[in-house]
C-alpha atoms as a PDB file:
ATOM      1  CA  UNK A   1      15.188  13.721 -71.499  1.00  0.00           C
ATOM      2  CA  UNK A   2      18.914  14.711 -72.174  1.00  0.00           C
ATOM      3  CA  UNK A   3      22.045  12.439 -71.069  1.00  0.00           C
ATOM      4  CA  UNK A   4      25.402  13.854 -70.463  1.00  0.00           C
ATOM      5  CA  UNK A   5      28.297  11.441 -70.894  1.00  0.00           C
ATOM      6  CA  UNK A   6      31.210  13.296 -69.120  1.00  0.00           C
ATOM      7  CA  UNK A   7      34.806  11.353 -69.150  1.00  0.00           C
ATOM      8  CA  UNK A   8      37.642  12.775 -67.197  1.00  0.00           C
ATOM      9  CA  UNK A   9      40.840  12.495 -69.513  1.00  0.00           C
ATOM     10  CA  UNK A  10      42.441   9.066 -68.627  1.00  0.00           C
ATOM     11  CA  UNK A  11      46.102   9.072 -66.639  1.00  0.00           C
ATOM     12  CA  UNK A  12      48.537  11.454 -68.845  1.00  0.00           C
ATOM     13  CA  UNK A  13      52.697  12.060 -68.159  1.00  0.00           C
ATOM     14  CA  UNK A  14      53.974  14.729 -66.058  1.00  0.00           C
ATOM     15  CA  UNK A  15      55.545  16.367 -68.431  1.00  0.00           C
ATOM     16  CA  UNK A  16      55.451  17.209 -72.297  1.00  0.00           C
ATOM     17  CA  UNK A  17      58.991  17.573 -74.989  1.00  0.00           C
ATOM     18  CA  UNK A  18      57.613  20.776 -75.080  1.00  0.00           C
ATOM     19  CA  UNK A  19      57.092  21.974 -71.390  1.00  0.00           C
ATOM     20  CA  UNK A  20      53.695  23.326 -72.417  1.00  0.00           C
ATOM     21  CA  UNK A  21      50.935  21.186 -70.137  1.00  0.00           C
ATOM     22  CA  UNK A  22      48.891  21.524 -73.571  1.00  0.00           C
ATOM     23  CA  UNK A  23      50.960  18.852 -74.950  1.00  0.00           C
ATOM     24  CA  UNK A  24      51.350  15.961 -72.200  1.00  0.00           C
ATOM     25  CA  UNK A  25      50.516  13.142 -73.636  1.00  0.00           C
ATOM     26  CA  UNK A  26      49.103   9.952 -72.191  1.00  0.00           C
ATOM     27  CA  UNK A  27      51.193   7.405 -70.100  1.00  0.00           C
ATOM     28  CA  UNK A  28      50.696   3.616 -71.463  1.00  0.00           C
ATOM     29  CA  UNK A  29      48.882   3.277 -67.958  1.00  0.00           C
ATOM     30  CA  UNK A  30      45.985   5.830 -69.899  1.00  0.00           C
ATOM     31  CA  UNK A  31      45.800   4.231 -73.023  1.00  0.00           C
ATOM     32  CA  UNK A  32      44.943   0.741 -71.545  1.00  0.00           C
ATOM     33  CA  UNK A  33      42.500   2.552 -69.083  1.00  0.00           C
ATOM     34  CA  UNK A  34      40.747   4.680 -71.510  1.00  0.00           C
ATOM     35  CA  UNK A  35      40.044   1.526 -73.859  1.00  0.00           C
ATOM     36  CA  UNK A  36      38.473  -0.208 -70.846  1.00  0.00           C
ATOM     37  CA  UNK A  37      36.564   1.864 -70.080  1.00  0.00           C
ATOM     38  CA  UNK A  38      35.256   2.473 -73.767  1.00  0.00           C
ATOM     39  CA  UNK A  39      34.508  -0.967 -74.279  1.00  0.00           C
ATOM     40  CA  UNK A  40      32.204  -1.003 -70.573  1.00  0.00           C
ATOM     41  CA  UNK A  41      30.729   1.795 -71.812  1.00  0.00           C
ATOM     42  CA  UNK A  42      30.100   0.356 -74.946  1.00  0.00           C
ATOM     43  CA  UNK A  43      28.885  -3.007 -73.336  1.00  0.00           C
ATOM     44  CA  UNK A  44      26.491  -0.793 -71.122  1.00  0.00           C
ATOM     45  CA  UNK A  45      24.546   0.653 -73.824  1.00  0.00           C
ATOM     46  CA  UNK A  46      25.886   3.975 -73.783  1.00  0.00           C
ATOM     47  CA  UNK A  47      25.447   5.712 -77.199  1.00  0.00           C
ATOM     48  CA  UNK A  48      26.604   9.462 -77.765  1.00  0.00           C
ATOM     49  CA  UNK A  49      24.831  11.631 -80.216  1.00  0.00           C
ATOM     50  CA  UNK A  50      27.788  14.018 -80.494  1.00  0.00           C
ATOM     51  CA  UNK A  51      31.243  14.622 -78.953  1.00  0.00           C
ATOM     52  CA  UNK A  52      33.405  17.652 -77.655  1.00  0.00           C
ATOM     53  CA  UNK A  53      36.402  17.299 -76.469  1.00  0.00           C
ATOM     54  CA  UNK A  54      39.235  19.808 -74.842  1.00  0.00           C
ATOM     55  CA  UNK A  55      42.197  20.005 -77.957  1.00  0.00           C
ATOM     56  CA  UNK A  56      44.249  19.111 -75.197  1.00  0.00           C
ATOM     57  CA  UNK A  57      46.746  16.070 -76.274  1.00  0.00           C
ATOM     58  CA  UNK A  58      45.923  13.616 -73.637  1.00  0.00           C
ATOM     59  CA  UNK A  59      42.370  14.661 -74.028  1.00  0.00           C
ATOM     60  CA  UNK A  60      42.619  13.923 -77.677  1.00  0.00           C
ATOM     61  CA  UNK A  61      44.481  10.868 -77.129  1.00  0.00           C
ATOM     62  CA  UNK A  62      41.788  10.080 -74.485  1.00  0.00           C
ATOM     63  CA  UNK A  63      39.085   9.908 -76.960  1.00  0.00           C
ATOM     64  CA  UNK A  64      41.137   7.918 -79.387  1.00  0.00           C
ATOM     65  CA  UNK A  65      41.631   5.525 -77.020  1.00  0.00           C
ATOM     66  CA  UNK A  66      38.118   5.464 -75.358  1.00  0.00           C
ATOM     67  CA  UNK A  67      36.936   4.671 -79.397  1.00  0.00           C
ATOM     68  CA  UNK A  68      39.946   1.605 -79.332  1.00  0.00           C
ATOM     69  CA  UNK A  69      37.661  -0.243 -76.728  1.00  0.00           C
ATOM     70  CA  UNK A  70      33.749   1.548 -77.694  1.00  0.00           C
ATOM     71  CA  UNK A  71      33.895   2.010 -81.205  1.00  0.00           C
ATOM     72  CA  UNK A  72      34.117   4.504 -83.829  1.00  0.00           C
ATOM     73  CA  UNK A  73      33.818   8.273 -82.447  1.00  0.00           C
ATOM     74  CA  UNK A  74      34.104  11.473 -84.739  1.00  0.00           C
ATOM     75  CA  UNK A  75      34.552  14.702 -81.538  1.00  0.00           C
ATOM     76  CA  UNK A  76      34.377  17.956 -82.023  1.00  0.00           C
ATOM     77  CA  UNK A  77      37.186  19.657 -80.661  1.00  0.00           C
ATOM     78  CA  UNK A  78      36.202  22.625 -78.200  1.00  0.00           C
ATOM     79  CA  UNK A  79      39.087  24.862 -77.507  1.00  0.00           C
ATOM     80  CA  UNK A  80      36.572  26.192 -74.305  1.00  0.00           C
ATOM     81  CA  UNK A  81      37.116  22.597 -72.157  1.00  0.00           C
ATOM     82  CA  UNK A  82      40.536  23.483 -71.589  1.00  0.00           C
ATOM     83  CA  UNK A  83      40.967  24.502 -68.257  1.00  0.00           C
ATOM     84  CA  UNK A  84      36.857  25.588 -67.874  1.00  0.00           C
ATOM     85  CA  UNK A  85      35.071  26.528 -64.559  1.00  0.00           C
ATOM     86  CA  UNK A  86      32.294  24.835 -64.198  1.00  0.00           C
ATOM     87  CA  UNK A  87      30.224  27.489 -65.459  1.00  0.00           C
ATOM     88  CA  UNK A  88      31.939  27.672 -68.827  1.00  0.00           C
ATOM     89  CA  UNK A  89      31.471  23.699 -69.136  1.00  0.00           C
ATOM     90  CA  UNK A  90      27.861  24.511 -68.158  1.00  0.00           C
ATOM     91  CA  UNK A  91      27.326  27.387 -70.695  1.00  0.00           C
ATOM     92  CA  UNK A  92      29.123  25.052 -73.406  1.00  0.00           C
ATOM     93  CA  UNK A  93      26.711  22.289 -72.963  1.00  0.00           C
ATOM     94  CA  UNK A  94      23.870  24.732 -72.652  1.00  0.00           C
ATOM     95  CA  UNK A  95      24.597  25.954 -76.847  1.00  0.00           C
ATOM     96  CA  UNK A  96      24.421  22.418 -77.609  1.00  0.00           C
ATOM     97  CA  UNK A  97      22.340  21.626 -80.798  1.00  0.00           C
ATOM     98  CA  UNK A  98      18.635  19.900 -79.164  1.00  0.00           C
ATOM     99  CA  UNK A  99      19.323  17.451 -82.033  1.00  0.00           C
ATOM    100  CA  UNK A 100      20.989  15.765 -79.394  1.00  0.00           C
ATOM    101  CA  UNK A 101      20.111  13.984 -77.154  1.00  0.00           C
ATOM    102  CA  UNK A 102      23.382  12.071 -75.788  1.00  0.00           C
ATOM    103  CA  UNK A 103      26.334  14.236 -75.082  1.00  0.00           C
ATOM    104  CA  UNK A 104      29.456  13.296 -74.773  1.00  0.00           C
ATOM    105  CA  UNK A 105      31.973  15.644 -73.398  1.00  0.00           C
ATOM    106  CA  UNK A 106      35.684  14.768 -72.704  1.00  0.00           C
ATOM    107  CA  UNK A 107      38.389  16.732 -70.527  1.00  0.00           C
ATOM    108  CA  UNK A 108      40.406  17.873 -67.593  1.00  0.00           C
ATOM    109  CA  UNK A 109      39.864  17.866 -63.784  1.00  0.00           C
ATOM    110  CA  UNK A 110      38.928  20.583 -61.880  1.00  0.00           C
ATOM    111  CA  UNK A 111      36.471  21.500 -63.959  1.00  0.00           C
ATOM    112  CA  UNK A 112      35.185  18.243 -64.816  1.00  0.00           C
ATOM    113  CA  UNK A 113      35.045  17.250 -61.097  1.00  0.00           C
ATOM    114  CA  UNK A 114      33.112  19.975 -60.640  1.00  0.00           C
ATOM    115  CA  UNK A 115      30.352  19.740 -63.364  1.00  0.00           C
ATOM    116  CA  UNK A 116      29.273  16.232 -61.934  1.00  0.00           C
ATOM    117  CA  UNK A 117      28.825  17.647 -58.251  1.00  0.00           C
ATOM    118  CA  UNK A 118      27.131  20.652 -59.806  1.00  0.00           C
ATOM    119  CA  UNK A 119      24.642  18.787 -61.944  1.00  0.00           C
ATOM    120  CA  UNK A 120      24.067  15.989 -59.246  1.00  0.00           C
ATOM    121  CA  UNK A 121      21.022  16.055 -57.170  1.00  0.00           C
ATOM    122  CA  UNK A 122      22.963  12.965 -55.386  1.00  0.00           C
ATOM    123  CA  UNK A 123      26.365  12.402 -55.840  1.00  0.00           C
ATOM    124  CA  UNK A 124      27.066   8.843 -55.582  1.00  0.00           C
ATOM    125  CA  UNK A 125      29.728   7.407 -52.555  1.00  0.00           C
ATOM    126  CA  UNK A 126      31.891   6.395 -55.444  1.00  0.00           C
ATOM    127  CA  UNK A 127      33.164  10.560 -56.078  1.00  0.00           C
ATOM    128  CA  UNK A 128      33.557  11.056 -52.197  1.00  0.00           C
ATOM    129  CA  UNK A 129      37.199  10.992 -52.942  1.00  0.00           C
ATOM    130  CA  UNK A 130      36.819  12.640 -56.207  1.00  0.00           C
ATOM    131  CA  UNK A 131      36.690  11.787 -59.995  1.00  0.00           C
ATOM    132  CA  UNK A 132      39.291   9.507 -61.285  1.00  0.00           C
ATOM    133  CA  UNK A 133      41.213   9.433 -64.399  1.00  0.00           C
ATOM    134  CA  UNK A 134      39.216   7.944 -67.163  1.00  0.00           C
ATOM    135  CA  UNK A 135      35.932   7.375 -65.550  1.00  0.00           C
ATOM    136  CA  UNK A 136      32.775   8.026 -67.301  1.00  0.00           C
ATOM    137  CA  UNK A 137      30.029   9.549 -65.381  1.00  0.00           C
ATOM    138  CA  UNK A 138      26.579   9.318 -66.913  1.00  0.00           C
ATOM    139  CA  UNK A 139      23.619  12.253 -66.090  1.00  0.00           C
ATOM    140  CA  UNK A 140      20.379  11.319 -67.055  1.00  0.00           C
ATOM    141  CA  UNK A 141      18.626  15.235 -66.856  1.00  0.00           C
ATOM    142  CA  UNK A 142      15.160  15.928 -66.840  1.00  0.00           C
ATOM    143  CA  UNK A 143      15.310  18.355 -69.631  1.00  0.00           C
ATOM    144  CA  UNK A 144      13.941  18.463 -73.496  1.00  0.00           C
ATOM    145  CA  UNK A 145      16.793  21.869 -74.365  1.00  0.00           C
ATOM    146  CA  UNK A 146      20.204  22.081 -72.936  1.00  0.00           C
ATOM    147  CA  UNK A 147      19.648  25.464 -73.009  1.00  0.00           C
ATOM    148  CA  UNK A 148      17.665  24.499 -69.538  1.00  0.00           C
ATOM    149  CA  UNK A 149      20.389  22.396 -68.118  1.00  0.00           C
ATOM    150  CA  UNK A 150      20.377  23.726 -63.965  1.00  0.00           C
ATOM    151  CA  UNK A 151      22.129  22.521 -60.937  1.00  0.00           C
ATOM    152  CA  UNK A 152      21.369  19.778 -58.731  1.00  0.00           C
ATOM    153  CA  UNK A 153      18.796  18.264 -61.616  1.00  0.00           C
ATOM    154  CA  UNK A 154      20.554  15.376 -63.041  1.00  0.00           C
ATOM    155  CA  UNK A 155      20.376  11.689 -61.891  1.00  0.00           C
ATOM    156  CA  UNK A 156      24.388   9.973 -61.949  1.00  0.00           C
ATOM    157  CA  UNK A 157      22.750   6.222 -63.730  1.00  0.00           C
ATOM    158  CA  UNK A 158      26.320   5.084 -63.632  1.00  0.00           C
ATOM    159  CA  UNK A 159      30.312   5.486 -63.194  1.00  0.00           C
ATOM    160  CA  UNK A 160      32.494   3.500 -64.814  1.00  0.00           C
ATOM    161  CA  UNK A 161      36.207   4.366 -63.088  1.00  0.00           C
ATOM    162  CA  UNK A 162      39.026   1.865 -64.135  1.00  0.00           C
ATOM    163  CA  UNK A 163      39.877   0.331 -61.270  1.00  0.00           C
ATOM    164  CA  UNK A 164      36.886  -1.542 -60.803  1.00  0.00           C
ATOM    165  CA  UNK A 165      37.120  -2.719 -64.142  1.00  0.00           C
ATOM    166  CA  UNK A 166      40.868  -4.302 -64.022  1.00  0.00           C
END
């Protein structure tokens, strides 16, 4: 049994100083969401083995605040999140050492959006209206490799999504 941890980077500005979407940082709304939502997930038991994140800024400042509220988290910064199809998220998780057995993997919206309706075999009434910033989606997947990770084969065990937190 594998679990995928998959957290949508938390609210970020419009804009960056240096025009480049790359670089947009958080808004102070994000921060504060982020950390909730780290220390639910921490309070819920959730415990990653590993994480990737996009090298995004608000991704990375995602994770840093996610670990204000959780805890102490070391990613691994995957230049492939940013702006992935759901297939290249899949195929990233799929090369993912077996070592592991809790992923955690942080980033942007379509994609991520995407991944959890993908890898559902029910999505729950909570992403009818999508996936918000900052929520946390857990998979539970029925699978020893990730190398056998497949669509509609993974059980959503929770979403934490801010707003039901505040």
């Amino acid at each position: 049994m594998k679990t995928l941890y998959i957290l949508r980077h938390a609210k970020a500005e419009r804009d960056s100083d240096s025009g480049r979407d790359f670089d947009r940082p958080l808004a102070e709304r994000g921060w504060s969401d982020a950390e909730l939502v780290g220390r639910e997930a921490r309070r819920r038991g959730v415990q990653p083995d590993a994480t990737l994140s996009s090298p995004a800024r608000r991704a990375a400042e995602t994770v840093a605040a996610f670990a204000r509220g959780f805890g102490e988290i070391e990613p691994s910064f995957e230049p492939g999140i940013y702006e992935a199809s759901v297939r290249r998220l899949m195929d990233i998780v799929a090369v993912t050492d077996d070592a592991v057995r809790r992923l955690l993997i942080v980033g942007h919206n379509p994609g991520f959006e995407g991944l959890v309706r993908t890898l559902a075999a029910d999505l729950p009434e909570a992403l009818a209206d999508g996936f918000p910033t900052a929520a946390l989606a857990v998979l539970d997947l029925p699978i020893e490799q990730w190398s056998d990770l497949g669509e509609r084969s993974a059980e959503v065990t929770a979403l934490i999504v801010p707003r039901d937190l505040r």
